[in-house]
Protein backbone atom coordinates (compact mmCIF):
# COMPACT_ATOMS: atom_id res chain seq x y z
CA UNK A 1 63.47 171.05 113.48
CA UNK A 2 62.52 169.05 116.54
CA UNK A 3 60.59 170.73 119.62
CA UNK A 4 61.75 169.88 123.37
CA UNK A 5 59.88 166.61 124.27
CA UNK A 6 58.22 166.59 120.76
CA UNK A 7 58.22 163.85 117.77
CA UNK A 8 61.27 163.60 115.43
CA UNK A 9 60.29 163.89 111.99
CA UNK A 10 62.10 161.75 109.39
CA UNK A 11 61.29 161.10 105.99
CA UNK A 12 59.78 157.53 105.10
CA UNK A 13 59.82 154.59 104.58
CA UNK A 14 61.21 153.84 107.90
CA UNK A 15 62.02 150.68 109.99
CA UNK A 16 62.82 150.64 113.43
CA UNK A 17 64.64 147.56 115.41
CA UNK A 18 62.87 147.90 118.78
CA UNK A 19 64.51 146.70 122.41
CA UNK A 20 62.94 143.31 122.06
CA UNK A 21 64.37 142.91 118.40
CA UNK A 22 60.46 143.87 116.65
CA UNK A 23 61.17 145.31 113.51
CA UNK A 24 58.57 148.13 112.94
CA UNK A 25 57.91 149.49 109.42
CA UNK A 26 56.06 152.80 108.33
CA UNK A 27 55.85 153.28 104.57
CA UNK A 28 54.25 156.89 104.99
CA UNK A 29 56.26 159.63 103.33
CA UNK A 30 57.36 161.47 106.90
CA UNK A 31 56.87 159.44 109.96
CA UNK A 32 56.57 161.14 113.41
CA UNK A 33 58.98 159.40 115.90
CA UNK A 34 58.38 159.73 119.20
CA UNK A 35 60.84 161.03 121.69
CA UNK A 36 59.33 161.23 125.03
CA UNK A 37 58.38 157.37 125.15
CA UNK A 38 54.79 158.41 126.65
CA UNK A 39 53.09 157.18 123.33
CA UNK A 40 50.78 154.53 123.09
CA UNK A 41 51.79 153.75 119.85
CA UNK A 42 55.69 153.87 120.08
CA UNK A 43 57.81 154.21 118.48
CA UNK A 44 55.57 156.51 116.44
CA UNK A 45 53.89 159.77 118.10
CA UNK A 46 50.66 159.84 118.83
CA UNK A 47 50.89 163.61 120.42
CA UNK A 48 50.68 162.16 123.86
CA UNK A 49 53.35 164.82 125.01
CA UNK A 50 50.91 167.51 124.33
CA UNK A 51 48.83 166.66 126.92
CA UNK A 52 51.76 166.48 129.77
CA UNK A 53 52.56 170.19 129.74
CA UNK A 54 50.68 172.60 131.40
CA UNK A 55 49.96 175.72 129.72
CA UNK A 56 50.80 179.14 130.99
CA UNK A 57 47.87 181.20 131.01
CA UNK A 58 48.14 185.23 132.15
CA UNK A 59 46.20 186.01 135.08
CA UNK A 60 42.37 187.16 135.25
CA UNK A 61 42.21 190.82 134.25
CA UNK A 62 41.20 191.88 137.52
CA UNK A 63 44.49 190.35 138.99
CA UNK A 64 47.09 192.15 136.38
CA UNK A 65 48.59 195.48 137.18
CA UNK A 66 48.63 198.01 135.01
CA UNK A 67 50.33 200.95 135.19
């Protein structure tokens, strides 16, 4: 199953036909595809949408109601 603005897994080998025509090969059993083009790598992930999502912490404990 694929997370929101996460890598696509697929099973390998794979070969990818880039925009310019590069063929790209991974022979690795699954191969992490990237899907929000922010890699440095791409077309494989290198978890570079990790780091582009903020993560919701809870308040300090002095700011949180409690009843």
């Amino acid at each position: 199953m694929q997370e929101p603005g996460g890598p696509m897994l697929v099973e390998g080998p794979v070969e990818v036909v880039q925009k310019d025509g590069t063929l790209v090969r991974s022979d690795r059993p699954v191969v992490a595809l990237c899907t929000c083009r922010r890699s440095l790598i791409f077309p494989w992930c290198d978890t570079s949408h990790r780091g582009r999502k903020k993560p919701k912490t809870p308040p300090p404990t002095s700011e949180r109601h409690t009843e």
